[in-house]
Protein backbone atom coordinates (compact mmCIF):
# COMPACT_ATOMS: atom_id res chain seq x y z
CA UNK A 1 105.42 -116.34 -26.60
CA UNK A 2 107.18 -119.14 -25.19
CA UNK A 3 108.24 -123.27 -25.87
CA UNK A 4 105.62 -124.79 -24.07
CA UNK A 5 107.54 -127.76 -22.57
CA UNK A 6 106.92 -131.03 -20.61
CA UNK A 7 109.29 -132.87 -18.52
CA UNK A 8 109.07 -136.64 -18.65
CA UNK A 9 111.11 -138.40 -16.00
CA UNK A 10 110.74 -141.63 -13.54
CA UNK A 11 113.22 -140.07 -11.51
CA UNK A 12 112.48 -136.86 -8.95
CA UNK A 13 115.93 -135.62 -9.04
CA UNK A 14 116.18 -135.23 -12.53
CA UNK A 15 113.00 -133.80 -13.12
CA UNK A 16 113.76 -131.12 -10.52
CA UNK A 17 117.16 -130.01 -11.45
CA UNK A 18 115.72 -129.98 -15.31
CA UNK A 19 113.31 -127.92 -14.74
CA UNK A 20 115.61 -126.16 -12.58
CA UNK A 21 118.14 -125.48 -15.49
CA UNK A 22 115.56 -124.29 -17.69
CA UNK A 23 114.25 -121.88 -14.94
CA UNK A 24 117.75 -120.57 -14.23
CA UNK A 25 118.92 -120.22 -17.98
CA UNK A 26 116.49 -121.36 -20.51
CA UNK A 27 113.97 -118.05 -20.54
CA UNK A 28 112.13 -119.13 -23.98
CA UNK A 29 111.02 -121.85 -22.79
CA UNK A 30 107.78 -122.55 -20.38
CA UNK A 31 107.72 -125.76 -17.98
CA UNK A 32 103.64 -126.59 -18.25
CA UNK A 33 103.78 -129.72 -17.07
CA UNK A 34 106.24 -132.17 -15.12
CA UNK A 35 104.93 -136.64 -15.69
CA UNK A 36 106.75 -139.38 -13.63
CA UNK A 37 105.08 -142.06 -16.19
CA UNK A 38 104.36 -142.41 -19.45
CA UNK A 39 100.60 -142.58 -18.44
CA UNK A 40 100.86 -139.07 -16.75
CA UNK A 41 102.68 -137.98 -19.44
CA UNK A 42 99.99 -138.32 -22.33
CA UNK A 43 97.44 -136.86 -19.72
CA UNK A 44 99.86 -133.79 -19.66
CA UNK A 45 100.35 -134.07 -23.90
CA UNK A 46 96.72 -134.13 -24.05
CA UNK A 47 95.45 -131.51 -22.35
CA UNK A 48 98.37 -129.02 -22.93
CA UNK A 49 99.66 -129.56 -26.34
CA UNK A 50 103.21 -128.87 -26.04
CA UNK A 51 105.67 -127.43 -28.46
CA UNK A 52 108.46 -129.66 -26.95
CA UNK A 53 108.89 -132.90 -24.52
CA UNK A 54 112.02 -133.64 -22.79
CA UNK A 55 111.40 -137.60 -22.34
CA UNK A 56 113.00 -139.84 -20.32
CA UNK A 57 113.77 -143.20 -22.18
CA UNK A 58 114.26 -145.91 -19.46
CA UNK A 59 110.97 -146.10 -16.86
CA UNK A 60 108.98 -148.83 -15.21
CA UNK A 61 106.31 -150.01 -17.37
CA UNK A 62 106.32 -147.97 -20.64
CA UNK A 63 109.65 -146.54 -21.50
CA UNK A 64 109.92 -143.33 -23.97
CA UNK A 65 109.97 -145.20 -27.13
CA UNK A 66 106.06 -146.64 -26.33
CA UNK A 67 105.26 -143.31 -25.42
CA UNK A 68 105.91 -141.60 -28.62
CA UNK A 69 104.29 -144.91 -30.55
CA UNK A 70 101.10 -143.22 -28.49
CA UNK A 71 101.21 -140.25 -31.32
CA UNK A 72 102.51 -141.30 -35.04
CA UNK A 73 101.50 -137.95 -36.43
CA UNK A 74 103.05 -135.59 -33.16
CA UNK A 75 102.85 -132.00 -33.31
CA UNK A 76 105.41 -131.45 -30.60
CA UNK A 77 109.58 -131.96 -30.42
CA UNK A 78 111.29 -134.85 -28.29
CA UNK A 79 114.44 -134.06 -27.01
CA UNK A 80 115.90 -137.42 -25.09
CA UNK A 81 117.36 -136.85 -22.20
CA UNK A 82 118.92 -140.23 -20.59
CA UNK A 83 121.84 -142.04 -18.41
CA UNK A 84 122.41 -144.43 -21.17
CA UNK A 85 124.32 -143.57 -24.57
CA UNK A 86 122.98 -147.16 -26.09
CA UNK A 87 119.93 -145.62 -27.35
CA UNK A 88 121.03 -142.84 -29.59
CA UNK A 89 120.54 -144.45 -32.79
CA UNK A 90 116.84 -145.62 -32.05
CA UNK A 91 115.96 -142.00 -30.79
CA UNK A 92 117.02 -140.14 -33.89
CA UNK A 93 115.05 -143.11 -35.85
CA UNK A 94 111.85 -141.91 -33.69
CA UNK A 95 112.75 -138.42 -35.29
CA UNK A 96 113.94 -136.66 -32.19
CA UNK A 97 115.54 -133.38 -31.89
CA UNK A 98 118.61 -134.16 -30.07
CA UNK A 99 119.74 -136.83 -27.53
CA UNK A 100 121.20 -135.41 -24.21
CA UNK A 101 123.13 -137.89 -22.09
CA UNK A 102 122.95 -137.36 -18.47
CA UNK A 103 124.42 -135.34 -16.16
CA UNK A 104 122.87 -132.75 -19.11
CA UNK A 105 125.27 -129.90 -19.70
CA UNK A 106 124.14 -126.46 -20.17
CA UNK A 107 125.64 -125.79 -23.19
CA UNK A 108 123.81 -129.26 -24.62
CA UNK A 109 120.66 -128.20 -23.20
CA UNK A 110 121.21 -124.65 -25.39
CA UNK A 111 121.85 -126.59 -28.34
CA UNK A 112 118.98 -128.80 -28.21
CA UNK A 113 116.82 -125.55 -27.44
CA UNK A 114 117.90 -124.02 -30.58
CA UNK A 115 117.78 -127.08 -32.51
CA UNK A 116 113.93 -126.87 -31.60
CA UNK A 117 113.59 -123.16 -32.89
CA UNK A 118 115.50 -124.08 -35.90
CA UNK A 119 112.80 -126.91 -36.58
CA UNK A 120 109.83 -125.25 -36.13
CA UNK A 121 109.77 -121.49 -38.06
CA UNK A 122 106.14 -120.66 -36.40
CA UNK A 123 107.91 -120.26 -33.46
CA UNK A 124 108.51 -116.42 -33.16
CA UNK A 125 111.98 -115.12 -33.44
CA UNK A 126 111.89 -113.25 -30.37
CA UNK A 127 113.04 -116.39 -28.99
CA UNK A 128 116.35 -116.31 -30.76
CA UNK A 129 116.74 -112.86 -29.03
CA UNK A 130 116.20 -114.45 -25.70
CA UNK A 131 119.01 -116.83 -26.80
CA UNK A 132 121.26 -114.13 -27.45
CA UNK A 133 120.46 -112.18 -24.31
CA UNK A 134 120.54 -115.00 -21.95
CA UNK A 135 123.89 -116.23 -23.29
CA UNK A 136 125.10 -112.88 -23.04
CA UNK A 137 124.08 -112.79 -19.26
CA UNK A 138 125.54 -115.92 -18.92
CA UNK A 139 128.83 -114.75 -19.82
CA UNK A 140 129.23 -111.75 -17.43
CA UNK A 141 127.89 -114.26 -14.53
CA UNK A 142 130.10 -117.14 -15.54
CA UNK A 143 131.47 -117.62 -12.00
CA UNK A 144 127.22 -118.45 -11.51
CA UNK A 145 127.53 -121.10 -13.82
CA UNK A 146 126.24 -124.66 -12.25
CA UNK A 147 126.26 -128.34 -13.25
CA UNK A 148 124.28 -131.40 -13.09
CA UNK A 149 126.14 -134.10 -11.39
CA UNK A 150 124.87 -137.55 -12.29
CA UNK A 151 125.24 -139.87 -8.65
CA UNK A 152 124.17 -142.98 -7.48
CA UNK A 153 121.24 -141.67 -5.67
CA UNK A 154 120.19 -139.33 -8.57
CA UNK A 155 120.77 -136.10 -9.48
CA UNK A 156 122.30 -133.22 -7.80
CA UNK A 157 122.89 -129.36 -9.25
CA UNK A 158 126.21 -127.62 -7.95
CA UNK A 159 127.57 -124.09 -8.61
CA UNK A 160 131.15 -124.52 -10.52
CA UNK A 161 133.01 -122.54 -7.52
CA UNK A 162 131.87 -124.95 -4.87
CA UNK A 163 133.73 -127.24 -6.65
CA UNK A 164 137.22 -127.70 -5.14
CA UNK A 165 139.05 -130.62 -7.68
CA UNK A 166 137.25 -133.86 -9.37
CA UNK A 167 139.20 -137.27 -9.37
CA UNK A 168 138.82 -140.03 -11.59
CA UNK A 169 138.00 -143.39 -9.72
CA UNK A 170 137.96 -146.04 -12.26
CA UNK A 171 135.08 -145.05 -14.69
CA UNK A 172 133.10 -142.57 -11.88
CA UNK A 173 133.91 -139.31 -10.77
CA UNK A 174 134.60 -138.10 -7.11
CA UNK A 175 133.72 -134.79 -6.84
CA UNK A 176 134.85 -132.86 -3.93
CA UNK A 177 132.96 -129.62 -2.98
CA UNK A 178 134.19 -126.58 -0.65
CA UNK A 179 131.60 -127.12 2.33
CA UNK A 180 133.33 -130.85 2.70
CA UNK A 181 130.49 -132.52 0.73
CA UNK A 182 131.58 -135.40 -1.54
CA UNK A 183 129.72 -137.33 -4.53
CA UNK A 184 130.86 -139.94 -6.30
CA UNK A 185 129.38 -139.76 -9.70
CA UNK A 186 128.43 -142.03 -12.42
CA UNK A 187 130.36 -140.67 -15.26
CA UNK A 188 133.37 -140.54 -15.87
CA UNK A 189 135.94 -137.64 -15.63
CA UNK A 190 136.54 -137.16 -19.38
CA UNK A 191 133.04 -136.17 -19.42
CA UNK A 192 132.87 -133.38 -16.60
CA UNK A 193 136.53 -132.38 -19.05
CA UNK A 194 134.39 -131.67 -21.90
CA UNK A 195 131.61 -130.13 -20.17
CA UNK A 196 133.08 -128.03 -17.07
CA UNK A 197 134.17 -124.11 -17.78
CA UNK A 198 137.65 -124.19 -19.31
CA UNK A 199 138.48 -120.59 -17.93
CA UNK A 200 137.56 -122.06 -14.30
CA UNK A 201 139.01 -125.85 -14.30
CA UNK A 202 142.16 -127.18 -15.51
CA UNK A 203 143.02 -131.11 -16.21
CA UNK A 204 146.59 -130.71 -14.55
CA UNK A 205 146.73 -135.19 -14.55
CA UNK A 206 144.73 -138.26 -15.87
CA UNK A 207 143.09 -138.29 -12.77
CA UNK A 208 142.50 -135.07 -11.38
CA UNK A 209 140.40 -132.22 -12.31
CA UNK A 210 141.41 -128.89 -10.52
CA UNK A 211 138.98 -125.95 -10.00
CA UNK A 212 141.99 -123.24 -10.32
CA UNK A 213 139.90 -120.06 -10.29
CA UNK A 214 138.49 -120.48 -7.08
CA UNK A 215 140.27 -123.32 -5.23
CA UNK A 216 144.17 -123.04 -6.17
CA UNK A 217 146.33 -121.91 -3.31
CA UNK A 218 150.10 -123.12 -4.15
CA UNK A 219 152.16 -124.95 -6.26
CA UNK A 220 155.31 -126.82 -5.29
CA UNK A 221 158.37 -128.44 -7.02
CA UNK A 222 159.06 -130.49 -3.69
CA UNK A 223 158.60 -134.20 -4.14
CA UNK A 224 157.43 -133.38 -8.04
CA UNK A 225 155.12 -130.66 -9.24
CA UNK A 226 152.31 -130.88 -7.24
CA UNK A 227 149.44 -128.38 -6.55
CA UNK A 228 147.69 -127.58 -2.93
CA UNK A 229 144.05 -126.70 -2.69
CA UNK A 230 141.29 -124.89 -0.56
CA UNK A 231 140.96 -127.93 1.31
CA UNK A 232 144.49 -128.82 2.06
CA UNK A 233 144.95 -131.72 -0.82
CA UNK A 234 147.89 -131.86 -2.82
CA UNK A 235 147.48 -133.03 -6.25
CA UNK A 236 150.28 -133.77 -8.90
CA UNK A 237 150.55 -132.10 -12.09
CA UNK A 238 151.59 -134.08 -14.94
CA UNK A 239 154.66 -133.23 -16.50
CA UNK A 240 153.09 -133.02 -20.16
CA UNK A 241 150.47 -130.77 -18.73
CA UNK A 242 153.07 -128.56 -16.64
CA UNK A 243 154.09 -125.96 -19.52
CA UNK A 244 150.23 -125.23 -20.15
CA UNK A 245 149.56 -124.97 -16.33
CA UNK A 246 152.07 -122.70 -15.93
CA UNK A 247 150.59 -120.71 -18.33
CA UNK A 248 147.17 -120.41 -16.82
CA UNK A 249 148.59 -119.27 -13.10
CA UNK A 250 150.20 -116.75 -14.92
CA UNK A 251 147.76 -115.58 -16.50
CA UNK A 252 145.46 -115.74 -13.14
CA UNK A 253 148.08 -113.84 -10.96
């Protein structure tokens, strides 16, 4: 037995690497249906009966909010999942699950999914157990782990160790990845802080993120205390942060 889940989305990107992340880490639940519209969406509701609906709030025509107003009496979960933080207090007053703000983190996306099993006891428990065992896999595979990076022309899904160093550029993110790729993201870089591996990146400034697993090939005390990575940058460490860096290359080597 599985979650039988739809995906409710205007945008292809994010419905892709969604259903991607559930594929990839997310075994209890089932993807039985993928809408670009509200309209398609209730087609989907309708003829599948869900146990949970990962809706999209902003989309032309009929946002998320009219959708649900289709079914007062729903049998099946909402979890939001949206760009914009503005709306939290109206989706929990439309009784959903949990409120994931774009790019969605795999660790929110867990919660949310047991959040669901939590709600809804007919659901069998084996699905705890695939909790357990896919959280297990996930930490022998950690170096595996990916994330969704939120850009201006979407969505895009990344593995943590093609990611060389992230630097803040006002309130986006410039993320710079080991085959030369770049993407300059919509969020900011306290949130990719919060939500990247703490064993694989390290904060060493207020404006740069440093992937020191992977990417981390020298340090210097030339000119300050600056770093050098994979791709030839060298980025300064700040000299609050330089006691707890140390520590980590230590622990590394």
């Amino acid at each position: 037995m599985k979650i039988r889940s739809v995906i409710v989305d205007d945008e292809l990107n994010c419905r892709d690497n969604l259903r991607m992340i559930i594929n990839d880490y997310c075994p209890e639940l089932e993807v039985v249906g993928i809408a670009d519209s509200a309209q398609k969406a209730r087609d989907l509701i309708n003829h599948h009966n869900p146990d949970l609906v990962f809706l999209d709030i902003k989309m032309p025509k009929e946002d998320g909010f009219q959708l649900l107003k289709s079914y007062p009496e729903r049998e099946f979960s909402v979890v939001f999942t949206t760009a914009y933080n503005e709306y939290a207090l109206q989706a929990f007053k439309a009784d959903a699950v949990d409120y994931i703000e774009k790019p969605i983190g795999l660790d929110e996306l867990r919660n949310a999914v047991k959040k669901v099993i939590r709600l809804n006891p007919h659901l069998s428990i084996e699905l705890s157990a695939n909790i357990e065992n896919a959280d297990a896999k996930r930490t022998v595979f950690k170096d595996n782990e990916k994330i969704s990076l939120a850009t201006r022309d979407g969505f895009t899904v990344v593995k943590n160790d093609e990611i060389i160093h992230l630097e803040a550029s006002d309130n986006y993110t410039m993320i710079y990845m080991s085959d030369s790729r770049k993407f300059l993201s919509c969020k900011n870089i306290k949130v990719y802080e919060d939500s990247l591996n703490p064993e694989v990146f390290y904060r060493v400034h207020k404006s740069h993120i440093i992937n020191v697993k992977h990417h981390l090939k020298g340090f210097s005390r030339n000119d300050g205390n600056n770093v050098q990575l994979s791709n030839g940058k060298m980025i300064p460490v700040a000299r609050r942060k330089l006691s707890d860096f140390m520590e980590i290359i230590n622990k590394i080597g």
